[in-house]
C-alpha atoms as a PDB file:
ATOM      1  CA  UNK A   1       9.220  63.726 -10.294  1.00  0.00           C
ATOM      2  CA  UNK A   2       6.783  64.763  -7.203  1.00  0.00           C
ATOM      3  CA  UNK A   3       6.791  63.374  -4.213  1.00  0.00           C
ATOM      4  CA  UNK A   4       3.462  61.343  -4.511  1.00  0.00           C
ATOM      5  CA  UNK A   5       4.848  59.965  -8.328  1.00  0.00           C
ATOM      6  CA  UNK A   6       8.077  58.619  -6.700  1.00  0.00           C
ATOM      7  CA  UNK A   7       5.643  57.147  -3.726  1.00  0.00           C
ATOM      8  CA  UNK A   8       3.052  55.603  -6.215  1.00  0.00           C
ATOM      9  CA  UNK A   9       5.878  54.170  -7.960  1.00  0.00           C
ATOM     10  CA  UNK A  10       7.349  52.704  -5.260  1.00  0.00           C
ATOM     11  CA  UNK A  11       3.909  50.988  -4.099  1.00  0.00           C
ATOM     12  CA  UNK A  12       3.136  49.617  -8.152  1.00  0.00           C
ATOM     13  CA  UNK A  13       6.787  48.039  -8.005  1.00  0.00           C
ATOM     14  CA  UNK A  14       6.208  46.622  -4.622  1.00  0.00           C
ATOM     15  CA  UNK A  15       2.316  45.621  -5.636  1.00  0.00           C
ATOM     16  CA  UNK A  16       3.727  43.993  -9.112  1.00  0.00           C
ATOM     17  CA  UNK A  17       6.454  41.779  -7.208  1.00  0.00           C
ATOM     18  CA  UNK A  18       9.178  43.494  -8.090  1.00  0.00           C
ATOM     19  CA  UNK A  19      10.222  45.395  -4.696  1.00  0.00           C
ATOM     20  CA  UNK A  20       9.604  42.863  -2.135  1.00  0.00           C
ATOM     21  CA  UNK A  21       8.381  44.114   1.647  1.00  0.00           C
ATOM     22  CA  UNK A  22      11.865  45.093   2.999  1.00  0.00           C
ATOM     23  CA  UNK A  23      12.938  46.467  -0.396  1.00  0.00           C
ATOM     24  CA  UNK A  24       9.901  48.572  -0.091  1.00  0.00           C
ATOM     25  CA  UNK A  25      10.188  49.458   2.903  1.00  0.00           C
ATOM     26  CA  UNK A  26      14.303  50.597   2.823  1.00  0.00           C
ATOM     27  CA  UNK A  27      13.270  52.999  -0.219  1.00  0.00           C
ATOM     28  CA  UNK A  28      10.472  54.626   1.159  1.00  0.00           C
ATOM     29  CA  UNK A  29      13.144  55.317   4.017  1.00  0.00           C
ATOM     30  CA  UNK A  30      15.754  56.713   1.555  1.00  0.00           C
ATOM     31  CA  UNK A  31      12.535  58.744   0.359  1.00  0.00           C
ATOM     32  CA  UNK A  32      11.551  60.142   3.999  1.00  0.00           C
ATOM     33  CA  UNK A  33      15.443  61.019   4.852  1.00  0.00           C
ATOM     34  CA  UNK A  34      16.011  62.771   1.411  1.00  0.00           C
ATOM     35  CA  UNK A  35      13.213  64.946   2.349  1.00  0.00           C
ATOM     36  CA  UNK A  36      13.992  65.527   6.040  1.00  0.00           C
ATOM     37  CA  UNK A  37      17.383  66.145   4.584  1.00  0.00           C
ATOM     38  CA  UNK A  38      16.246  68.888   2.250  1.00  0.00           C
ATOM     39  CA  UNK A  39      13.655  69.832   5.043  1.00  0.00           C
ATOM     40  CA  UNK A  40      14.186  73.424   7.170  1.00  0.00           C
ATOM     41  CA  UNK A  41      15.259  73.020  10.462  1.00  0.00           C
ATOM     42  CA  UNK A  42      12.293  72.307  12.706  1.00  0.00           C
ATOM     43  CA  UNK A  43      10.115  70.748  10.419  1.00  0.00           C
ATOM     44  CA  UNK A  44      11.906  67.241   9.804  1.00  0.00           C
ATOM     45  CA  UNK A  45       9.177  65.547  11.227  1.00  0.00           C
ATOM     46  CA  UNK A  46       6.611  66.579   8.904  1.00  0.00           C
ATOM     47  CA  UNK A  47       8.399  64.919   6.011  1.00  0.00           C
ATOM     48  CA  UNK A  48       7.738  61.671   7.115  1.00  0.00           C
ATOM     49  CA  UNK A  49       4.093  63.075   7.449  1.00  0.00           C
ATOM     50  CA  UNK A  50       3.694  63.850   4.420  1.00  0.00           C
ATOM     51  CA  UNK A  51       5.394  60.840   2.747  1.00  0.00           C
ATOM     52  CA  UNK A  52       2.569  58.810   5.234  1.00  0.00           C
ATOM     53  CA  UNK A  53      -0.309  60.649   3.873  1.00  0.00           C
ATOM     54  CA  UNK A  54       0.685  60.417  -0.028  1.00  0.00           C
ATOM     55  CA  UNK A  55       1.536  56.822   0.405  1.00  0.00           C
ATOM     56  CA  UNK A  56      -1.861  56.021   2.312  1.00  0.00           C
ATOM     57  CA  UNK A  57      -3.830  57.773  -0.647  1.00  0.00           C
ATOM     58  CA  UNK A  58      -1.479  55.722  -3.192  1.00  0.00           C
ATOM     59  CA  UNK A  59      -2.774  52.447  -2.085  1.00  0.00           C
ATOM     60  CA  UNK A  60      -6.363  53.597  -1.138  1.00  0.00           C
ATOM     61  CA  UNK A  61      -6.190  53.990  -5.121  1.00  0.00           C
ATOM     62  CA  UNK A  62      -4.232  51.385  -5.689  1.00  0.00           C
ATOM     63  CA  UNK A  63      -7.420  49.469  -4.600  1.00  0.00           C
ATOM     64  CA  UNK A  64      -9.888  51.091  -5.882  1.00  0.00           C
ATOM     65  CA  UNK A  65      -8.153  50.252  -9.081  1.00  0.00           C
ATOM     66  CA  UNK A  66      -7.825  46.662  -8.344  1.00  0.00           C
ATOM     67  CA  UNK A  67     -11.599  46.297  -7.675  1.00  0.00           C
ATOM     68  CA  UNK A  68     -12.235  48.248 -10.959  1.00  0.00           C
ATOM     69  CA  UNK A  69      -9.764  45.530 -12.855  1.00  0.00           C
ATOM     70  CA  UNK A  70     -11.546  43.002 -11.067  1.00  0.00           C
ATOM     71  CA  UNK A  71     -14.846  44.061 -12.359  1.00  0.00           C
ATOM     72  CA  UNK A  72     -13.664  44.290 -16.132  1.00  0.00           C
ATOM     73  CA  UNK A  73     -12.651  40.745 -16.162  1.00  0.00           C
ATOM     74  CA  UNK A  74     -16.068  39.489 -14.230  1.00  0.00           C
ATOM     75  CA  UNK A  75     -17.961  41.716 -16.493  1.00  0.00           C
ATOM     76  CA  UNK A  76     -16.969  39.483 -19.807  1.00  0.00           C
ATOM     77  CA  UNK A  77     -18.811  36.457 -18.498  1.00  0.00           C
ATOM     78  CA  UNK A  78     -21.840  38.467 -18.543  1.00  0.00           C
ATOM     79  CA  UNK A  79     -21.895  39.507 -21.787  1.00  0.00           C
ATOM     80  CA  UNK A  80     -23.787  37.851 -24.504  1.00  0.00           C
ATOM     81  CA  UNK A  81     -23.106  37.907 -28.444  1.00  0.00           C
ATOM     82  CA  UNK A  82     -25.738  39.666 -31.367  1.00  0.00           C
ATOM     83  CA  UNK A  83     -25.806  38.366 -34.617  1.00  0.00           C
ATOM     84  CA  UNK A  84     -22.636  39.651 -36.035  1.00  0.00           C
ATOM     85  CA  UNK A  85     -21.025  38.903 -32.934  1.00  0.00           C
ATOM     86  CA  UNK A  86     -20.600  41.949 -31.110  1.00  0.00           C
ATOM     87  CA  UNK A  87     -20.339  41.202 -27.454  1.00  0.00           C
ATOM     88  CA  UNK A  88     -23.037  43.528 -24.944  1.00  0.00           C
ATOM     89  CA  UNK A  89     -24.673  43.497 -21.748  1.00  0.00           C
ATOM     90  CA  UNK A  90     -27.778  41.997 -21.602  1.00  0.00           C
ATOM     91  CA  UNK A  91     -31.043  43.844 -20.709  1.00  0.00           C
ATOM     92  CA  UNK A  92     -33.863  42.524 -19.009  1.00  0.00           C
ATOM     93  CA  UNK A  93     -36.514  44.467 -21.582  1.00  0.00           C
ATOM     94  CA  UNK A  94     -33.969  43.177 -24.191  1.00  0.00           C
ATOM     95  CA  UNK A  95     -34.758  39.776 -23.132  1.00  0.00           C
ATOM     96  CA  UNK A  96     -38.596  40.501 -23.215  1.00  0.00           C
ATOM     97  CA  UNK A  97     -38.347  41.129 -26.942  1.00  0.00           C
ATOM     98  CA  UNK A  98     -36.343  38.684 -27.923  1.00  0.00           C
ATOM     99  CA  UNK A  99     -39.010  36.315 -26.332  1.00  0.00           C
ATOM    100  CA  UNK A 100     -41.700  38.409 -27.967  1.00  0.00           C
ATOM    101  CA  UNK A 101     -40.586  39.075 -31.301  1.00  0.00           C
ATOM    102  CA  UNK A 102     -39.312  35.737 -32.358  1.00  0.00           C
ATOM    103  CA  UNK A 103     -42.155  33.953 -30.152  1.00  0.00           C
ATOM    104  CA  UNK A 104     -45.155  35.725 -32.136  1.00  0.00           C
ATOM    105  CA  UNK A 105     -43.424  35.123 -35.365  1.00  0.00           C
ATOM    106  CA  UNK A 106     -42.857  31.249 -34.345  1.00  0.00           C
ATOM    107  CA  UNK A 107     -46.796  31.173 -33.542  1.00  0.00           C
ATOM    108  CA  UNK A 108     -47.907  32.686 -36.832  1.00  0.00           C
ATOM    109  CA  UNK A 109     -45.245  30.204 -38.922  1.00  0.00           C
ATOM    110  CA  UNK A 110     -46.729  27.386 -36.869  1.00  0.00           C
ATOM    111  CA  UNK A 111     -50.601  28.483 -37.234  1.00  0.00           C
ATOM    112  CA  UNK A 112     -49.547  29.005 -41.350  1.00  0.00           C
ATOM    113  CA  UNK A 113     -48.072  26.283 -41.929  1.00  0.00           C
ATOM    114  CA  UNK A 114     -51.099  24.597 -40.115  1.00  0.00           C
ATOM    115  CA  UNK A 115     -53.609  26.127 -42.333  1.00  0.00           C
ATOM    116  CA  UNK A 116     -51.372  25.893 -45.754  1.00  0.00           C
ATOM    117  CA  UNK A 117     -50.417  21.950 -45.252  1.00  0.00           C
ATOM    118  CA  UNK A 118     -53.898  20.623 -43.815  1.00  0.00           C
ATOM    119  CA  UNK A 119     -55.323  21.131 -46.866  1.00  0.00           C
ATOM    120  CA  UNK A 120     -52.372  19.066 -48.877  1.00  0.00           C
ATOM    121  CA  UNK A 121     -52.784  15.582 -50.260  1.00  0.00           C
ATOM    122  CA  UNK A 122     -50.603  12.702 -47.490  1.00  0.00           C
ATOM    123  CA  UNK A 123     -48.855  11.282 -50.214  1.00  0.00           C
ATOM    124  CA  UNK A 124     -45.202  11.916 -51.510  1.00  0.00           C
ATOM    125  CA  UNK A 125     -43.252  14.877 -50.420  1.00  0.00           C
ATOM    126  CA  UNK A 126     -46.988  16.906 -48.990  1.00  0.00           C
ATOM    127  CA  UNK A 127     -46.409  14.041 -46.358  1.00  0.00           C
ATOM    128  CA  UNK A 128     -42.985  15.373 -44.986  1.00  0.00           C
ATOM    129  CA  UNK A 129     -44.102  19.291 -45.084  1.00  0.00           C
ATOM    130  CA  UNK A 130     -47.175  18.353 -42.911  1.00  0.00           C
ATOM    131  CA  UNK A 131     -45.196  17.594 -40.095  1.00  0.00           C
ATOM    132  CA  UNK A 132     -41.683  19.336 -41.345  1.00  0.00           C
ATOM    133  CA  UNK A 133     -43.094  23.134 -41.225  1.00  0.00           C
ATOM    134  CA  UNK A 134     -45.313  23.019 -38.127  1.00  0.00           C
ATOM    135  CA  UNK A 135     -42.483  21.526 -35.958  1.00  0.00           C
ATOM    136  CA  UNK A 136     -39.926  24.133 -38.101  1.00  0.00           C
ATOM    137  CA  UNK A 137     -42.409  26.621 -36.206  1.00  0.00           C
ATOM    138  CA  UNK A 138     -42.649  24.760 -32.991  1.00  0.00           C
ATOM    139  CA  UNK A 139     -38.928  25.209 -32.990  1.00  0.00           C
ATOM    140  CA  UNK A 140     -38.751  28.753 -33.621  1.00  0.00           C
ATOM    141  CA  UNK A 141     -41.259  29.320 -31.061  1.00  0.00           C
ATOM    142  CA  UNK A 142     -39.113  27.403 -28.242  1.00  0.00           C
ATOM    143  CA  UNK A 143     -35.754  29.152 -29.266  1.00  0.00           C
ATOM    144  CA  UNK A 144     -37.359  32.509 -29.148  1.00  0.00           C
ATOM    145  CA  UNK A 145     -38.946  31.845 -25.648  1.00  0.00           C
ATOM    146  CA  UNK A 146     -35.345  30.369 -24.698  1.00  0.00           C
ATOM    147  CA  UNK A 147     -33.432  32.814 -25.607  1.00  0.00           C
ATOM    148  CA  UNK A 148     -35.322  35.515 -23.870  1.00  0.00           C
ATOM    149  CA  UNK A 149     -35.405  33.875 -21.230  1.00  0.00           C
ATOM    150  CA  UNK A 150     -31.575  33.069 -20.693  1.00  0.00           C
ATOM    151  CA  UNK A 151     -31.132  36.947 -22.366  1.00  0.00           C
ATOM    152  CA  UNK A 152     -33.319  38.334 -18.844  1.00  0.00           C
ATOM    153  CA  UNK A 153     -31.324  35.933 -16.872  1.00  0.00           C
ATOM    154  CA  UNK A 154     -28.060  36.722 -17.727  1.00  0.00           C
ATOM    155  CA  UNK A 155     -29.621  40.568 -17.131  1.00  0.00           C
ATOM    156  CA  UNK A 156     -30.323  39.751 -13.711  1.00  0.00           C
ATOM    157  CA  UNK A 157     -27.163  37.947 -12.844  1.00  0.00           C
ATOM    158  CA  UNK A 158     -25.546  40.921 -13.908  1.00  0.00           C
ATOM    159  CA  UNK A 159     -27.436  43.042 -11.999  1.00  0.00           C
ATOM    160  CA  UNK A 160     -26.574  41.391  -8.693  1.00  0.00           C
ATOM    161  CA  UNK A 161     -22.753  41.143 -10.064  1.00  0.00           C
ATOM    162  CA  UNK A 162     -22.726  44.965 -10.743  1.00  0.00           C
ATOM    163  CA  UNK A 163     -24.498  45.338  -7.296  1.00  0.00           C
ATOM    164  CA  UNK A 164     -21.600  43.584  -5.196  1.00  0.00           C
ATOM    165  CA  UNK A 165     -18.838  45.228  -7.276  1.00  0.00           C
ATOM    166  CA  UNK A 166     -20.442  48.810  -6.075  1.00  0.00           C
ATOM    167  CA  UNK A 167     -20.929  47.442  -2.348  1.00  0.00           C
ATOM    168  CA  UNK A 168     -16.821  46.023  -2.647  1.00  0.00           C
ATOM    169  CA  UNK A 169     -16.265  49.521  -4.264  1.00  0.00           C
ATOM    170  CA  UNK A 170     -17.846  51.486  -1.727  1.00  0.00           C
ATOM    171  CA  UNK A 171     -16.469  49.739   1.440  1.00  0.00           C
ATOM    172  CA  UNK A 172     -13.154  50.837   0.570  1.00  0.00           C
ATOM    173  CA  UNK A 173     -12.334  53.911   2.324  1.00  0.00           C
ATOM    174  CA  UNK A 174      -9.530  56.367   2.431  1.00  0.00           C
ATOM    175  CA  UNK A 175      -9.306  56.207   6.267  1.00  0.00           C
ATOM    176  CA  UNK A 176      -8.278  52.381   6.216  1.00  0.00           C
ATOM    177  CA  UNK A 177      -4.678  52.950   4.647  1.00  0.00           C
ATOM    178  CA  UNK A 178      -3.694  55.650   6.655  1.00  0.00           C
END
């Protein structure tokens, strides 16, 4: 096992809980004397150098990964369900058609129904489809419209999410763990 593996191992066992600071800290010694120990003369102090610099780029990716884990999970409450229930990111021009599609077809089953039903006797069951299949299209109308509207919201809230993530992501730099 390299140098860096053994390192990286040491920081995931001390990052999980298991090693705790001083546990941690004695094995990265052990680490640093076994190579100052197999070392040439002369150069002992580069060792510990070198064991420095791997471990500083172990937990400058260490957090880069936590911030990408991090993400994952916040992504999920962003994501919204089709009709077989397959779980995607919402778009904003998603959003739009949603709105448009099912808004249109609301208006012409409201304007039909309209037309078809004024024309029908107000006795007996002609009574109940006069005001059942306008409002039916009413309905349709509104849940189209409100559904494209939550679908470009949830776009946009994801948008600023994705935003911060890349700011958080970007703000980490190699030249803080050293």
């Amino acid at each position: 096992m390299s140098l860096a593996e053994e390192i990286k191992k040491l920081e995931d066992l001390r990052w999980n809980g298991t090693l705790t600071d001083e546990e941690f800290a004695r094995a990265k010694a052990a680490l640093i004397a076994k190579l100052e120990d197999e070392a040439e003369p002369g150069h002992k102090g580069e060792a510990a150098a070198a064991v420095a610099g791997q471990l500083a780029e172990v937990r400058y990716q260490n957090e880069l990964a936590r911030i990408d884990r991090e993400w994952e999970a916040e992504q999920e409450k962003y994501m919204i369900a089709n009709k077989y229930g397959v779980r995607h990111l919402p778009t904003k021009g998603q959003g739009v058609a949603v709105a448009a599609v099912v808004g249109v077809f609301g208006l012409f089953w409201t304007i039909m129904a309209f037309s078809i039903t004024s024309g029908a006797p107000d006795e007996g069951p002609f009574r109940i489809a006069r005001i059942f299949f306008p409002l039916f299209g009413i309905a349709f109308t509104a849940f189209g419209i409100y559904s494209g509207i939550h679908a470009v919201r949830k776009a946009e809230e994801y948008n600023r999410a994705l935003a911060a993530y890349q700011e958080r992501r970007a703000a980490v730099k190699p030249e803080q763990y050293r």
